[in-house]
Protein backbone atom coordinates (compact mmCIF):
# COMPACT_ATOMS: atom_id res chain seq x y z
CA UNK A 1 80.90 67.49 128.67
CA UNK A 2 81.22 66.76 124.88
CA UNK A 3 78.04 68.74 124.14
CA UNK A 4 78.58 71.51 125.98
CA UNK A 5 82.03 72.34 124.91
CA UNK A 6 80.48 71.79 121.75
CA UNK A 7 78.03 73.92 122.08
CA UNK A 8 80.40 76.56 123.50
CA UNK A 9 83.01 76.76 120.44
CA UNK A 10 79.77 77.29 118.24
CA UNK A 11 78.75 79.98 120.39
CA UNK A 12 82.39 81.63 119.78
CA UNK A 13 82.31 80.47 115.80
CA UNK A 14 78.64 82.33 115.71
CA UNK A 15 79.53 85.82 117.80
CA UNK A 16 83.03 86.59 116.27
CA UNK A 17 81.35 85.94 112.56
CA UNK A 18 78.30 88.13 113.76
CA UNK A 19 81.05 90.93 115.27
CA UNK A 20 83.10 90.90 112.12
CA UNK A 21 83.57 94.10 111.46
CA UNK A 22 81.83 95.74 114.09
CA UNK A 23 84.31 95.76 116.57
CA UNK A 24 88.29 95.88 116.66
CA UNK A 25 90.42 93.71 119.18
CA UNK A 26 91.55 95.79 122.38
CA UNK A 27 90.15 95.01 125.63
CA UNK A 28 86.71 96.16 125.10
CA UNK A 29 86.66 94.81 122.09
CA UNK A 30 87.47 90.87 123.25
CA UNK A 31 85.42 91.94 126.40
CA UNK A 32 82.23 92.09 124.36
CA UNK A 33 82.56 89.02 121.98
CA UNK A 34 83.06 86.81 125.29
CA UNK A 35 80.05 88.60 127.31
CA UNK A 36 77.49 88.50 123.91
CA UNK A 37 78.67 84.99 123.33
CA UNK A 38 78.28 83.52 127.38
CA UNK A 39 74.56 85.35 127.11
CA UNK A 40 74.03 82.65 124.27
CA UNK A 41 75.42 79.72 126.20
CA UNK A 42 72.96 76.70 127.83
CA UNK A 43 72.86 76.12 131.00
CA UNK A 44 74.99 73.20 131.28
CA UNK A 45 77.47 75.16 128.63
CA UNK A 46 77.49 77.60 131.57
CA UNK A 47 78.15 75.36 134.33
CA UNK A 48 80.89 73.09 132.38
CA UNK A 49 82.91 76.78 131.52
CA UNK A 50 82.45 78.04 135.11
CA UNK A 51 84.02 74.90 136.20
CA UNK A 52 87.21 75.73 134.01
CA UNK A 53 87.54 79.35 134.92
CA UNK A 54 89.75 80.63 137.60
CA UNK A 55 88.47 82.06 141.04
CA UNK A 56 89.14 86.14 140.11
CA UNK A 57 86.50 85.85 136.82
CA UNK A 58 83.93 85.57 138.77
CA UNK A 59 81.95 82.75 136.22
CA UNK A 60 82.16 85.65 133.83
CA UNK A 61 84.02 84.48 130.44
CA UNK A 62 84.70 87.98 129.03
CA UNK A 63 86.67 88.72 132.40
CA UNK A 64 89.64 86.60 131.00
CA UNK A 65 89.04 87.35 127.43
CA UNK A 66 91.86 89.93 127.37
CA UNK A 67 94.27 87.39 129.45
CA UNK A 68 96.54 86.03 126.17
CA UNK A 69 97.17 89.87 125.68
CA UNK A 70 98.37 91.01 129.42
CA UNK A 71 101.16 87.36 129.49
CA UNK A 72 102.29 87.01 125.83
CA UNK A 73 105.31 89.32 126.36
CA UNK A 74 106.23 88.32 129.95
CA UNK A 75 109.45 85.97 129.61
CA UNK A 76 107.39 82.40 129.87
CA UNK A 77 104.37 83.61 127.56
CA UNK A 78 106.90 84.72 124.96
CA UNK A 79 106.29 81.59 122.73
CA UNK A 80 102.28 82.96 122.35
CA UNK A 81 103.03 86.01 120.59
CA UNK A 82 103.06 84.98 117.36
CA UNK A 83 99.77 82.91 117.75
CA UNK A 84 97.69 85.97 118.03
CA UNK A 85 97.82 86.51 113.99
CA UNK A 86 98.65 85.03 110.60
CA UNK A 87 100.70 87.38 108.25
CA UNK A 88 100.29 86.73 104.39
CA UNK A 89 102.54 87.89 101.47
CA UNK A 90 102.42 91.44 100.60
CA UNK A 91 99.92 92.74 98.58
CA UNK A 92 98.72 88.88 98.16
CA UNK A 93 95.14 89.50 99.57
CA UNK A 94 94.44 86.03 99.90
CA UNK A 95 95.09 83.47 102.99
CA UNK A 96 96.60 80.09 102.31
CA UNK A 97 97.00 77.81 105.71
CA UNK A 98 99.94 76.08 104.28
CA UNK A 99 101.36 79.08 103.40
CA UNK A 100 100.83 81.39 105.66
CA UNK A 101 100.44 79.23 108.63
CA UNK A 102 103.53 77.27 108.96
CA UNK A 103 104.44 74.82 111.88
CA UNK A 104 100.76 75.35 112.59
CA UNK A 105 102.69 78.18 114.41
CA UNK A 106 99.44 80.85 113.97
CA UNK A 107 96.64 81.63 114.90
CA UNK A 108 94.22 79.47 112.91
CA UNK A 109 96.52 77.07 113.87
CA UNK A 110 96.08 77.80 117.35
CA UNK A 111 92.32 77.65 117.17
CA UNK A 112 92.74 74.07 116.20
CA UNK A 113 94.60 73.42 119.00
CA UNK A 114 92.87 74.86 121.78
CA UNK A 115 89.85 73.01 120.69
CA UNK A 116 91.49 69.73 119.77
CA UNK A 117 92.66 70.13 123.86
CA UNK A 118 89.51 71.12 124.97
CA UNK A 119 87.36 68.49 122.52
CA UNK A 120 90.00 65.61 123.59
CA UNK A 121 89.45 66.49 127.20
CA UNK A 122 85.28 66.16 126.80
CA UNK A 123 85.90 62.82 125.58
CA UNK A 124 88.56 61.41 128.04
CA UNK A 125 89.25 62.34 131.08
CA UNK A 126 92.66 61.27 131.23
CA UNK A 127 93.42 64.38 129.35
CA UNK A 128 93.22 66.56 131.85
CA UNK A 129 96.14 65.34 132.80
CA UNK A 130 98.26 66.17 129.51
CA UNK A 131 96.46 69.90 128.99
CA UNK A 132 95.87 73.09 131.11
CA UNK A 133 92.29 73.52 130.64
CA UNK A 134 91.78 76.65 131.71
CA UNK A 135 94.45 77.88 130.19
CA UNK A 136 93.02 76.63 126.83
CA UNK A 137 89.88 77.89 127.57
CA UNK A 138 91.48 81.49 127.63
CA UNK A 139 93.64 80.99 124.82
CA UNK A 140 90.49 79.83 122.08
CA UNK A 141 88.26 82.66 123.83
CA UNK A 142 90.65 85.41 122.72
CA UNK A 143 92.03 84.16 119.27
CA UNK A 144 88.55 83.49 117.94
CA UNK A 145 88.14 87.20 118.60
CA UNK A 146 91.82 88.01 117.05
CA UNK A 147 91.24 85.96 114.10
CA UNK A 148 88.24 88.76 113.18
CA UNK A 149 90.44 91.94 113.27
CA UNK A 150 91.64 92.10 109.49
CA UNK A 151 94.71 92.88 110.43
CA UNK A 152 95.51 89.99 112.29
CA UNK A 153 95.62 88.67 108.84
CA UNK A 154 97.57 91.25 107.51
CA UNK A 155 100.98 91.95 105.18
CA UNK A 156 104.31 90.65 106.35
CA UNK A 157 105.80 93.53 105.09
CA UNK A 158 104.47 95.90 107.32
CA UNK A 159 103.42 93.36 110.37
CA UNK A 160 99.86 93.96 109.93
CA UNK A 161 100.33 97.26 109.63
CA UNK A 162 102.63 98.11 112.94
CA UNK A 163 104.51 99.47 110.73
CA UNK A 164 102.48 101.63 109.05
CA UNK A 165 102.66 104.78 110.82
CA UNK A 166 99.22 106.80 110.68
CA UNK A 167 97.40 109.66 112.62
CA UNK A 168 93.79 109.24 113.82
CA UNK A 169 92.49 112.36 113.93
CA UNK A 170 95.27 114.16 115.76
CA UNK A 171 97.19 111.46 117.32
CA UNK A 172 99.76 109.64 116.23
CA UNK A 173 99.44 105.79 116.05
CA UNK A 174 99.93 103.03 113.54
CA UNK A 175 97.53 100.96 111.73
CA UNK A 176 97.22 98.38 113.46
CA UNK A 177 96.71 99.87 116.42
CA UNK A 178 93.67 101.75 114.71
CA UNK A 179 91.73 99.13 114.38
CA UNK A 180 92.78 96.87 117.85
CA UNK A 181 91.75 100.09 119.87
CA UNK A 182 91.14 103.53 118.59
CA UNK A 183 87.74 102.78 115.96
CA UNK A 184 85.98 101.21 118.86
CA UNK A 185 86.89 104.02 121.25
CA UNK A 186 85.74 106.76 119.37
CA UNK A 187 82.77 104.69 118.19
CA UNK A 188 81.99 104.12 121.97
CA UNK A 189 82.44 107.92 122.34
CA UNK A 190 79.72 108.73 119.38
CA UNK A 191 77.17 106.14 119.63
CA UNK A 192 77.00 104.71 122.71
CA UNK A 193 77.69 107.70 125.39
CA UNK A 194 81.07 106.06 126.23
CA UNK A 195 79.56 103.10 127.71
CA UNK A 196 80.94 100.00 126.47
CA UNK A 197 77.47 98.16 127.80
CA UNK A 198 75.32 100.11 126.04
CA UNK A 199 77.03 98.99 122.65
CA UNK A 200 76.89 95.84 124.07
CA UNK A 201 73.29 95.95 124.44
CA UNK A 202 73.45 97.29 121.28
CA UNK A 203 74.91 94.38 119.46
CA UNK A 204 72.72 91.77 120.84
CA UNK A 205 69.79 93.43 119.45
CA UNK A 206 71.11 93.40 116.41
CA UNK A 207 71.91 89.78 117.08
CA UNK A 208 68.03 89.02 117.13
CA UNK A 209 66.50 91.36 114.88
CA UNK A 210 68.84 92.72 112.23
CA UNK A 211 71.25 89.82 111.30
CA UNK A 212 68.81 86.92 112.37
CA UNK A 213 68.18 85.41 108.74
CA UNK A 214 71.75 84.74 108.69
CA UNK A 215 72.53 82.85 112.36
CA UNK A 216 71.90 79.78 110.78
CA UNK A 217 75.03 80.38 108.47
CA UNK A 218 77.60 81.40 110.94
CA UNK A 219 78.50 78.63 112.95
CA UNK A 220 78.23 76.32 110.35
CA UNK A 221 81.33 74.36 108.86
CA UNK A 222 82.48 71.77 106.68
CA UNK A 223 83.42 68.21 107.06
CA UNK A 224 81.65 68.71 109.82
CA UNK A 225 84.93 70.08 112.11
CA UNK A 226 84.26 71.70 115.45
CA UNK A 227 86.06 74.83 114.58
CA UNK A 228 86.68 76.04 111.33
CA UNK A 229 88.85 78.96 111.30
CA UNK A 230 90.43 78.88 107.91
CA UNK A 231 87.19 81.11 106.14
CA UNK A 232 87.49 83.69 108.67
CA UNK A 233 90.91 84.38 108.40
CA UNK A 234 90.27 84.78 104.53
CA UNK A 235 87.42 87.00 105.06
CA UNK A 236 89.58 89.12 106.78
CA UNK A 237 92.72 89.17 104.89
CA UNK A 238 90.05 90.60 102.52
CA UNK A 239 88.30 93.08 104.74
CA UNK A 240 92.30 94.56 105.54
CA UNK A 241 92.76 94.97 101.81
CA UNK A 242 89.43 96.70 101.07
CA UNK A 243 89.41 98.61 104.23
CA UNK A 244 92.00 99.11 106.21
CA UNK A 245 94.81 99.35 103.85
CA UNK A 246 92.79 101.40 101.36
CA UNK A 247 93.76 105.08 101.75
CA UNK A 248 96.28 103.66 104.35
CA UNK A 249 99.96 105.49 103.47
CA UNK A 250 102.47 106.51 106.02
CA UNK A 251 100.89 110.04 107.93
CA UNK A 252 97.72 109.85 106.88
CA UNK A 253 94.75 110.78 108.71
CA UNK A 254 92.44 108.67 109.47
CA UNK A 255 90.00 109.78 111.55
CA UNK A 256 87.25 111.24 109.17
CA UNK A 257 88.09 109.06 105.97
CA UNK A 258 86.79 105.14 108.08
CA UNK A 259 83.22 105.99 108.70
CA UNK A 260 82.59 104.86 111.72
């Protein structure tokens, strides 16, 4: 099972890097990095997850992609709200694990541990015993998707921009919710005849023919580690000060100023 966990992390590693960018972080957002990445898995990558997902997904991946979302603010899921991003110092544009990740209480850090548990588990049985699978499973499937929305890396200050109050186009909304939800909708709505399959479809073909030169690139990292999550989150720490917080002040308008 070694391999194909393996193989399945790389599969994560190489569809959030490819979806940088693309796509924000709501539902249909985490819903399309799990789908694009289970179309890329191997068979026996396929059976082993199958195996660790519950009964209602249906052996689909990107059914339980949202799941970390729908718990973290019932009363026993409390403690995973604050592994769904990393907030840096104000203004600092950079990401620093030490820093900015303390405790290991974030969610590179989480991305660590989710595939220490699962790795650990391919290796010896016996730790089955100590970790919920499944549940880590879920947990790595959605945070390698979080860790690629900028603002999951984004100020203290201003909680990665929750607090930035914004309009896109003529509703009101903050900035962080821009990019989780509202860029993808009305991208869905203009390109894709509101059908979040179609972009889907979409995606994968620029998978194989527009950014196929650089596959080879995105699942690769150093010292050889499993999961590497530390250049993503400074790639987007970046992409939030470029984009999102550019031309970002309290009531401004969004809609019309991202080109979408």
């Amino acid at each position: 099972m070694g391999l194909t966990l393996r193989m399945w992390v790389a599969s994560l590693l190489l569809l959030t890097h490819l979806l940088h960018g693309a796509l924000c972080w709501g539902d249909d957002g985490h819903y399309a990095v799990c789908k694009i990445a289970q179309g890329y898995f191997e068979e026996e990558t396929v059976v082993a997850v199958k195996k660790l997902l519950p009964a209602y997904a249906d052996g689909e991946l990107a059914a339980v992609c949202s799941w970390p979302d729908e718990i973290k603010r019932l009363p026993q899921w409390k403690w995973t709200a604050a592994l769904h991003f990393a907030d840096t110092p104000d203004d600092k544009c950079n990401y620093d694990y030490s820093r900015d990740c303390p405790n290991d209480w974030c969610v590179t850090g989480a991305i660590f541990n989710y595939t220490n548990q699962l790795m650990s588990a391919s290796k010896d049985s016996q730790s089955i015993v100590h970790y919920n699978l499944t549940e880590a499973l879920m947990f790595l499937s959605h945070y390698m998707g979080d860790i690629h929305q900028p603002l999951h890396e984004g100020f203290l200050g201003d909680l990665g921009g929750n607090k930035v109050k914004v309009n896109w186009y003529n509703q009101e909304t903050n900035l962080h919710r821009v990019w989780d939800d509202m860029i993808i909708e009305s991208a869905l709505e203009k390109y894709y005849n509101s059908s979040l399959s179609v972009m889907i479809h979409a995606l994968q073909d620029k998978l194989k023919y527009g950014w196929s030169n650089d596959v080879w690139s995105w699942g690769s990292c150093q010292l050889n580690q499993t999961a590497c999550p530390n250049p993503y989150a400074s790639e987007s720490i970046d992409l939030a000060c470029k984009y999102a917080y550019r031309n970002a002040t309290a009531g401004t308008t969004l809609g019309g100023i991202l080109t979408l």
